[in-house]
N, C-alpha and C. Protein backbone atom coordinates (compact mmCIF):
# COMPACT_ATOMS: atom_id res chain seq x y z
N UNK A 1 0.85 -1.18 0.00
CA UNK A 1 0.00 0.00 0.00
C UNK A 1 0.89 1.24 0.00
N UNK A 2 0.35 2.38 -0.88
CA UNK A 2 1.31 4.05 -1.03
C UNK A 2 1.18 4.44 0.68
N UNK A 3 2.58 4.81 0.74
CA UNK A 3 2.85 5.59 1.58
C UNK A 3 1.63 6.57 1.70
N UNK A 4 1.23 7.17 2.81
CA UNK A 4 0.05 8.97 2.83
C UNK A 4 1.38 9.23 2.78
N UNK A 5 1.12 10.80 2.14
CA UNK A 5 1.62 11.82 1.66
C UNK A 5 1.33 12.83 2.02
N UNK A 6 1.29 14.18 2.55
CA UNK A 6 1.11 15.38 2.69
C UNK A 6 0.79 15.88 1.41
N UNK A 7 1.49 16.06 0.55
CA UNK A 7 1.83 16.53 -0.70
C UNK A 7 0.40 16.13 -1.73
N UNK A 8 0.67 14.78 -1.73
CA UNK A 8 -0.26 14.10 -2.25
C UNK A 8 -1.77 14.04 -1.89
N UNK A 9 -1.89 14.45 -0.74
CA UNK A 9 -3.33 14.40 -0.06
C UNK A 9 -3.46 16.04 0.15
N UNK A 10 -2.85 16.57 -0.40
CA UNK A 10 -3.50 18.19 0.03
C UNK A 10 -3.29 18.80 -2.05
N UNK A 11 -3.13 18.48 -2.61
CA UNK A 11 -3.33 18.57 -4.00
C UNK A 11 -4.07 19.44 -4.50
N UNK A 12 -4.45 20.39 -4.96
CA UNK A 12 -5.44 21.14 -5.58
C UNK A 12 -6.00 20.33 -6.71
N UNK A 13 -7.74 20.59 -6.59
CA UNK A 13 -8.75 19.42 -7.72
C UNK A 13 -7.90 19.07 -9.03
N UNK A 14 -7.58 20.44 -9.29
CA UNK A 14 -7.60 20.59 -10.95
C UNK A 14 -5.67 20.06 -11.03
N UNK A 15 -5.23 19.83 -9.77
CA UNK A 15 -4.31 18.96 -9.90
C UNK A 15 -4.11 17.46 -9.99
N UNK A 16 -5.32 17.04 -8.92
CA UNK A 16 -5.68 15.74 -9.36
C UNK A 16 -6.23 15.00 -10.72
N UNK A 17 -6.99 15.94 -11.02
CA UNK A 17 -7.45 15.79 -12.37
C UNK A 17 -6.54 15.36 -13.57
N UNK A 18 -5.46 16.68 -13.13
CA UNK A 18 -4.47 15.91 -14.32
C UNK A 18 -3.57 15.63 -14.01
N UNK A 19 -3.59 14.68 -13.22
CA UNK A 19 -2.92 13.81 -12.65
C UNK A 19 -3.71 12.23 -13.24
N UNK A 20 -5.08 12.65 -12.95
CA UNK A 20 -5.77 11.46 -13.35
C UNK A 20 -6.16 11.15 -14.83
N UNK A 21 -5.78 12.48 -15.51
CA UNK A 21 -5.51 12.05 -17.10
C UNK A 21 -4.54 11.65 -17.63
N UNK A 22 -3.43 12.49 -16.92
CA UNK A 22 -1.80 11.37 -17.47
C UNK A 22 -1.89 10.06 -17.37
N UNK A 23 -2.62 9.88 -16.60
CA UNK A 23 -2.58 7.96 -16.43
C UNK A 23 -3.66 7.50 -17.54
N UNK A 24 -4.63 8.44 -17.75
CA UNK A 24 -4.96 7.75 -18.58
C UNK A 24 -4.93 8.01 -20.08
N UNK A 25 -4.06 8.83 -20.54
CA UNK A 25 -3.11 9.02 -21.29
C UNK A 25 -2.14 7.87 -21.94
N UNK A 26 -1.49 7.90 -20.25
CA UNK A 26 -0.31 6.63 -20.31
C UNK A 26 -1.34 5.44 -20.97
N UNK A 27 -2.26 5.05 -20.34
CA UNK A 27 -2.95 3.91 -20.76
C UNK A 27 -3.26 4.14 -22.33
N UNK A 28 -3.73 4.45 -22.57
CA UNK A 28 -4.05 5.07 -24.33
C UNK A 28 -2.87 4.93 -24.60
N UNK A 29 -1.71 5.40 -24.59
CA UNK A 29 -0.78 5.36 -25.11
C UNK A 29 -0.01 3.48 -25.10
N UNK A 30 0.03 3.41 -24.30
CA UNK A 30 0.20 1.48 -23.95
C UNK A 30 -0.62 0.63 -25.15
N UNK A 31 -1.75 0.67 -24.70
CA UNK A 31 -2.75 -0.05 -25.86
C UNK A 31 -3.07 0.63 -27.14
N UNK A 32 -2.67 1.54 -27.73
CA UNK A 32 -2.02 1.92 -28.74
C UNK A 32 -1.02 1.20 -29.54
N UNK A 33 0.22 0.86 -28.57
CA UNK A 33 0.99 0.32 -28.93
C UNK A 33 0.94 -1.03 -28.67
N UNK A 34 -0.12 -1.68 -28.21
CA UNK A 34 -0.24 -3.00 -27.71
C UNK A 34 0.46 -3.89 -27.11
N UNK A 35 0.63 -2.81 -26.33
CA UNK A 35 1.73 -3.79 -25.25
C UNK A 35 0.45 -3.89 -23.65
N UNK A 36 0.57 -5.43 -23.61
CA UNK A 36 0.00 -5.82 -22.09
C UNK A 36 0.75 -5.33 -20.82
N UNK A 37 -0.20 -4.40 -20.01
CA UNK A 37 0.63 -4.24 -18.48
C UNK A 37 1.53 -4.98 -18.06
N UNK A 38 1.53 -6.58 -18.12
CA UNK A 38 2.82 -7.43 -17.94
C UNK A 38 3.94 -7.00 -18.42
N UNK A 39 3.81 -6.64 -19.74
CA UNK A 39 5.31 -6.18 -20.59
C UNK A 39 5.70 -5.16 -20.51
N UNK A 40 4.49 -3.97 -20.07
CA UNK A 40 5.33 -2.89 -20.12
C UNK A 40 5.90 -2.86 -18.38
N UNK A 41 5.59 -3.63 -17.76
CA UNK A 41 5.58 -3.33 -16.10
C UNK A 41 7.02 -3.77 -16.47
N UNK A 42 7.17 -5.27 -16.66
CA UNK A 42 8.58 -5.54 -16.84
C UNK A 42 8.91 -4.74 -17.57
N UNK A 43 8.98 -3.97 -18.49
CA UNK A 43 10.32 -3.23 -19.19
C UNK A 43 10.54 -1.97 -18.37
N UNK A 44 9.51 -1.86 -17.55
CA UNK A 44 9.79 -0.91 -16.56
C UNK A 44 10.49 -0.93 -15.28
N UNK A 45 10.62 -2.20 -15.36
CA UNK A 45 11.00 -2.33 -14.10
C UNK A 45 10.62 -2.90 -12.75
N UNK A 46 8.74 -2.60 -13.02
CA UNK A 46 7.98 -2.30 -11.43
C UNK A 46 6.96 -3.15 -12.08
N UNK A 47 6.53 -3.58 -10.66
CA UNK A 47 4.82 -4.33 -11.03
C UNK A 47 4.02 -3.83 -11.77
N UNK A 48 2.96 -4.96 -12.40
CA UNK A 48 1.52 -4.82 -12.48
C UNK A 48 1.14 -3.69 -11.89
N UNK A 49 1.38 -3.93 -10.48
CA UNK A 49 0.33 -3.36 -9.56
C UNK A 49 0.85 -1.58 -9.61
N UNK A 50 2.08 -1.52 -9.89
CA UNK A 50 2.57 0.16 -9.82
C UNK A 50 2.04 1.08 -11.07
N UNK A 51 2.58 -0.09 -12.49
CA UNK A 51 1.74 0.63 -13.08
C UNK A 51 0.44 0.84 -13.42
N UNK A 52 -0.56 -0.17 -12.68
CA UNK A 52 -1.91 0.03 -12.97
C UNK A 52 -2.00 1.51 -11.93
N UNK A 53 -1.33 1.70 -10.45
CA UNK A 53 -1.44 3.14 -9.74
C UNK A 53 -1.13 3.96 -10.48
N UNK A 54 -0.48 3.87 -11.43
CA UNK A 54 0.47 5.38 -12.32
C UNK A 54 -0.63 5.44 -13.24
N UNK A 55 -1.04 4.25 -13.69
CA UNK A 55 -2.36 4.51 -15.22
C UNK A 55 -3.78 5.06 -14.46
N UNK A 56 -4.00 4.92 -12.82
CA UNK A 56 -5.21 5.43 -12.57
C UNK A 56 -4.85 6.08 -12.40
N UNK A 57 -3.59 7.04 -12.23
CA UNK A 57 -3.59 8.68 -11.14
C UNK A 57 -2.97 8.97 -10.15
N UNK A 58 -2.92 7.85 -9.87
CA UNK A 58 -2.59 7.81 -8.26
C UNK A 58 -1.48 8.70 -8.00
N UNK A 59 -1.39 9.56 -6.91
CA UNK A 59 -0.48 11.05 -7.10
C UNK A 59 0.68 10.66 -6.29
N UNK A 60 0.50 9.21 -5.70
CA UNK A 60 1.53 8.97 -4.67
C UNK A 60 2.74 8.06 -5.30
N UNK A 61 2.25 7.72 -6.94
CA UNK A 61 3.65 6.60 -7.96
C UNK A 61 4.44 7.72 -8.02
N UNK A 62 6.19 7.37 -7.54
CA UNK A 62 7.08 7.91 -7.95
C UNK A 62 7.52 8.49 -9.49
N UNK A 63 7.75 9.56 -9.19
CA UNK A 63 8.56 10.71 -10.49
C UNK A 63 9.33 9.44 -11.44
N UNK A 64 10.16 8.61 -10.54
CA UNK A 64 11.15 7.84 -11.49
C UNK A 64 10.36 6.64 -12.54
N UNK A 65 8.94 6.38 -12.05
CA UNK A 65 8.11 5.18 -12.07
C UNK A 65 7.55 5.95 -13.80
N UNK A 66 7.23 7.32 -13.64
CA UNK A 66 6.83 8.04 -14.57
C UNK A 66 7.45 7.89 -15.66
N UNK A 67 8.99 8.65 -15.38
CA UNK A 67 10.09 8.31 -16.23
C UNK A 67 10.08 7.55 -17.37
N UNK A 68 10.14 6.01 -16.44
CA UNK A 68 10.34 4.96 -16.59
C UNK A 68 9.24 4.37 -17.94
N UNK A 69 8.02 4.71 -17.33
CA UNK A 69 6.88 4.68 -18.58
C UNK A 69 7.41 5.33 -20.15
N UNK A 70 7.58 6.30 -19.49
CA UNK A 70 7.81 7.19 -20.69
C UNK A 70 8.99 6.94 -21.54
N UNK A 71 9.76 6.34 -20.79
CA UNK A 71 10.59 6.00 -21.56
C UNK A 71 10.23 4.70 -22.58
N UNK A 72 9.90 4.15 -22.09
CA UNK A 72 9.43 2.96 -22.47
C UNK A 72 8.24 2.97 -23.76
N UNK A 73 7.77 4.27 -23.62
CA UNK A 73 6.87 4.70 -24.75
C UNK A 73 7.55 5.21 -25.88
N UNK A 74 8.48 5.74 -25.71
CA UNK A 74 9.64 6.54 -25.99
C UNK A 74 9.22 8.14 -26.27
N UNK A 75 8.49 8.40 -24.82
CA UNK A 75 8.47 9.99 -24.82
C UNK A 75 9.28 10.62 -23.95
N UNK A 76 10.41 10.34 -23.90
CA UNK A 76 11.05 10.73 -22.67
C UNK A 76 11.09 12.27 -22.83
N UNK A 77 11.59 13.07 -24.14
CA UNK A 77 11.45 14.27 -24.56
C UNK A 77 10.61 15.33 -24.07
N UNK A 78 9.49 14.69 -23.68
CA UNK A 78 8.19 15.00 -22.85
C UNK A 78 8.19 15.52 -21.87
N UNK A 79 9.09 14.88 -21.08
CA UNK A 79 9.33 14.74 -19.61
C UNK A 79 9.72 16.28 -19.20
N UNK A 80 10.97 16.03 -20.53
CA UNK A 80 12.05 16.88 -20.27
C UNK A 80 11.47 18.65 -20.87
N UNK A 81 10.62 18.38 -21.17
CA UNK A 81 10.08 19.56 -22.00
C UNK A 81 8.75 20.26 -21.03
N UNK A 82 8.50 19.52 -19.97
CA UNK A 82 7.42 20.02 -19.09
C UNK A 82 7.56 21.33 -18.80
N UNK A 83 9.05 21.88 -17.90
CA UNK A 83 8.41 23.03 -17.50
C UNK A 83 10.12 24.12 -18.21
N UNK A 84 10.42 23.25 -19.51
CA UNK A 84 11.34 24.06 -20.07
C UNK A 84 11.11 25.78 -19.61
N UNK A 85 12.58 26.13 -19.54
CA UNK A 85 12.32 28.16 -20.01
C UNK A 85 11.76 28.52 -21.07
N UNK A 86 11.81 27.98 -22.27
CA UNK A 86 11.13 28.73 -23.25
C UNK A 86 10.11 28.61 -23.63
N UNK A 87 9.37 27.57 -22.39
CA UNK A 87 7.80 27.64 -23.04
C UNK A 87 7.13 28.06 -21.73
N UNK A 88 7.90 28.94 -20.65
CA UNK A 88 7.00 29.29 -19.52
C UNK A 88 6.81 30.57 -19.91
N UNK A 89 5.73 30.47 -20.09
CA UNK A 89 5.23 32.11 -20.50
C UNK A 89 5.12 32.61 -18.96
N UNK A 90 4.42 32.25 -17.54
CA UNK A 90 4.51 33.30 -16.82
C UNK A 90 5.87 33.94 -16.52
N UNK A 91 6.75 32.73 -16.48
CA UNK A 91 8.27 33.64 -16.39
C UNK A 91 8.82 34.56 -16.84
N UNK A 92 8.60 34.07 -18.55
CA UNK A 92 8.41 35.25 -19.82
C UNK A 92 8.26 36.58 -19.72
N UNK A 93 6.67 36.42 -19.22
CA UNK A 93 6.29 37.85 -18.68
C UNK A 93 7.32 38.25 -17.53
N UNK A 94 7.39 37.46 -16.40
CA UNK A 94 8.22 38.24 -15.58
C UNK A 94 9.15 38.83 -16.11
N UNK A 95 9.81 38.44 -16.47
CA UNK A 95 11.05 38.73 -17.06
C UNK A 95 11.03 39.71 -18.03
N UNK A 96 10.15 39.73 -18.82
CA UNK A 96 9.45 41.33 -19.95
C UNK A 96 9.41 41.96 -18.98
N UNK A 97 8.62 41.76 -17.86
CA UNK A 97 7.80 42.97 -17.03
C UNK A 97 9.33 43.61 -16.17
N UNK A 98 10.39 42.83 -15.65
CA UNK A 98 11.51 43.74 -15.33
C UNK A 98 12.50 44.80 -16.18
N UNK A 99 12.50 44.36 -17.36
CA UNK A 99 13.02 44.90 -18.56
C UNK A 99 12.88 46.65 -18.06
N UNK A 100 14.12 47.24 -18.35
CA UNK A 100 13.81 48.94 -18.60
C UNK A 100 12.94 49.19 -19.33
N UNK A 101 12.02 50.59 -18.76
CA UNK A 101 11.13 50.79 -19.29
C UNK A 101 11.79 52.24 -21.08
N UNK A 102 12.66 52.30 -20.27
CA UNK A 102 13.50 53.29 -21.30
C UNK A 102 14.63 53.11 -21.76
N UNK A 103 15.55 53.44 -22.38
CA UNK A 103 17.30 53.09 -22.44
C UNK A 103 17.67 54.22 -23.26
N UNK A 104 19.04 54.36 -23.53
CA UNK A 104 19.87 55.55 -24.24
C UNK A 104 20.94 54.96 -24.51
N UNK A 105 20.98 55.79 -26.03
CA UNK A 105 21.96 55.39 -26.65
C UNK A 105 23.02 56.16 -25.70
N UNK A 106 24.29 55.07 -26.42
CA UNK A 106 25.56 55.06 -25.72
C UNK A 106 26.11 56.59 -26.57
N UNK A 107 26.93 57.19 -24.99
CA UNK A 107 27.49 58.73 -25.69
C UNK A 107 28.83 58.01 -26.50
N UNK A 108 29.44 59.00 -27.03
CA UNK A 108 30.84 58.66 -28.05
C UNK A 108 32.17 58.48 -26.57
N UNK A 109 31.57 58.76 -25.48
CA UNK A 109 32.57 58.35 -24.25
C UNK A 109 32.65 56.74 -23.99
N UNK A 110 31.39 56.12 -23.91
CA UNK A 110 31.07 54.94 -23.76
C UNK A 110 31.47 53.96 -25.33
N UNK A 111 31.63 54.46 -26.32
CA UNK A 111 32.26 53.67 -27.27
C UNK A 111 33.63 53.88 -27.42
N UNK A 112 34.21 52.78 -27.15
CA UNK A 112 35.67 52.55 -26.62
C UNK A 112 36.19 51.92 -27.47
N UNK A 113 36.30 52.10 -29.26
CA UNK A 113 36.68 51.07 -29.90
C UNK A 113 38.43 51.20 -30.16
């Protein structure tokens, strides 16, 4: 049985939620490729029983267990692309929003060639 979790048991809905679509994602993606939970569990590594928790949701299967799927799907790219810099737009903005609001050109003192 999963460890309780703090983390895991205090979750916001719309976190569980997609939490509970990656798994079933993962699953779509499995029988897609027609591979039986037996085969992909073994190429994963972990039971039946872990990845049927990772294909329902369950918020308490380890990060590495995830991985591990994904790799095995061969989306690992995925993984790695979640919370890249160049596709976080709120950062983005932060980062616009510190920007000078003005600038000046450089005097003929400041060009030092």
């Amino acid at each position: 049985m999963p460890r309780a979790s703090r983390a895991a048991s205090g979750l916001p809905p719309q976190s569980q939620r997609a939490i509970v679509r990656l798994g079933r994602d993962l699953a779509v993606a499995r029988r897609r490729r027609k591979l039986p939970q037996r085969l992909m569990a073994e190429r994963m590594l972990v039971s039946v029983q872990t990845l049927q928790r990772l294909e329902a949701g369950d918020p308490t299967v380890g990060l590495a267990v995830l991985a591990s799927a994904l790799h095995v799907l061969g989306m690992t790219e995925r993984l790695a692309g979640l919370v890249a810099p160049d596709s976080d737009r709120a950062g983005i903005s932060e980062d616009l929003s510190r920007l000078p609001k003005t600038t000046h050109a450089a005097s003929d003192d400041e060009l030092d060639f």
